[in-house]
Protein backbone atom coordinates (compact mmCIF):
# COMPACT_ATOMS: atom_id res chain seq x y z
CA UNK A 1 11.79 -34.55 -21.78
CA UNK A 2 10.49 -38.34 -20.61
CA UNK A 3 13.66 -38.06 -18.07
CA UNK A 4 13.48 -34.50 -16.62
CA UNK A 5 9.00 -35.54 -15.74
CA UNK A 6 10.63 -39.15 -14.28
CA UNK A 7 12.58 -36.85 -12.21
CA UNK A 8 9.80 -34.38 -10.91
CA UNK A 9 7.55 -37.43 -9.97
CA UNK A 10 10.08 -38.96 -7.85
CA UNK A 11 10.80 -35.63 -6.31
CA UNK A 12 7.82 -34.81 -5.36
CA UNK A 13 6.83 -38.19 -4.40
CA UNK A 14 9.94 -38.01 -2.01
CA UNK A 15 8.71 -34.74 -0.60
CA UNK A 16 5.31 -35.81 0.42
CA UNK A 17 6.83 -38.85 2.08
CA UNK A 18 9.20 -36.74 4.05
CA UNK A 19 6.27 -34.02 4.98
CA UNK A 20 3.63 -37.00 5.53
CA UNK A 21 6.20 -38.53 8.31
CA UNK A 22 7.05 -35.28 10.07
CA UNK A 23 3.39 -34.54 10.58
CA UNK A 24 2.76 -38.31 12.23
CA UNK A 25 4.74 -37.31 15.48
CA UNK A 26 2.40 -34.47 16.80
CA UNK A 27 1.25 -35.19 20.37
CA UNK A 28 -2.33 -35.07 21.58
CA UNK A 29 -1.47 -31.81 23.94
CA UNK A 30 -0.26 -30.02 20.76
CA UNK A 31 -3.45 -30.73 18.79
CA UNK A 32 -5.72 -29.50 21.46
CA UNK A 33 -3.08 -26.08 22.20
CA UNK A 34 -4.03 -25.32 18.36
CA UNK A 35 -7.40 -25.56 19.08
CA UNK A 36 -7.96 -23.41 22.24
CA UNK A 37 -6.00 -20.93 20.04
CA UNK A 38 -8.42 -20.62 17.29
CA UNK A 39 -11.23 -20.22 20.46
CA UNK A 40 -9.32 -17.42 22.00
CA UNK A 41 -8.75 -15.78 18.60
CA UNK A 42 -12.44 -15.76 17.66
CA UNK A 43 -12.63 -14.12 21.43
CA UNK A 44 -10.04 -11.60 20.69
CA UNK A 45 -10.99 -10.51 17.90
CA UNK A 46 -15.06 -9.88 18.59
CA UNK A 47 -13.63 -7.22 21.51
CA UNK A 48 -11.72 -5.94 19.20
CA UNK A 49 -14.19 -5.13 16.63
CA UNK A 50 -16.92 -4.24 19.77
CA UNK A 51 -14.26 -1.57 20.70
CA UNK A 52 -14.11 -0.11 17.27
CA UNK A 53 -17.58 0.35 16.95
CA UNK A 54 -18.28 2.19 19.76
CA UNK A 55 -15.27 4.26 19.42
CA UNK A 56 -16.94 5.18 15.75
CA UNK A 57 -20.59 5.42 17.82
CA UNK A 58 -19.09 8.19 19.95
CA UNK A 59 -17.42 9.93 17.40
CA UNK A 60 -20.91 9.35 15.57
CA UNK A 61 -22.74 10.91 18.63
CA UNK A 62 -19.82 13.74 19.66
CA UNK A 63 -20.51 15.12 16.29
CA UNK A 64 -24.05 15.91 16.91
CA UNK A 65 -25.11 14.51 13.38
């Protein structure tokens, strides 16, 4: 059992080297592409949920309740 949790720990410890070296490379233009992205999803997604409320208003209001 000592030899299979000697194994895991070195895998693992391999992996996050490998993923901790990949992610090093990223240029600056990348970083701030992500970023806008999260600002334009915010954006997209506040129209979206202003149109669905006022399609449910004027079903609200069509119905004469």
């Amino acid at each position: 059992m000592n030899k299979i949790h000697v194994a895991r720990v070195a895998l693992v410890s391999g992996l996050s080297a490998v993923g901790a070296g990949a992610m090093a490379a990223v240029p600056a233009e990348v970083t701030t592409a992500l970023s806008s992205i999260g600002t334009d999803a915010g954006t997209v997604a506040t129209v979206v949920l202003v149109a669905i409320v006022a399609v449910f208003a004027i079903k609200f209001l069509r119905k004469g309740v």
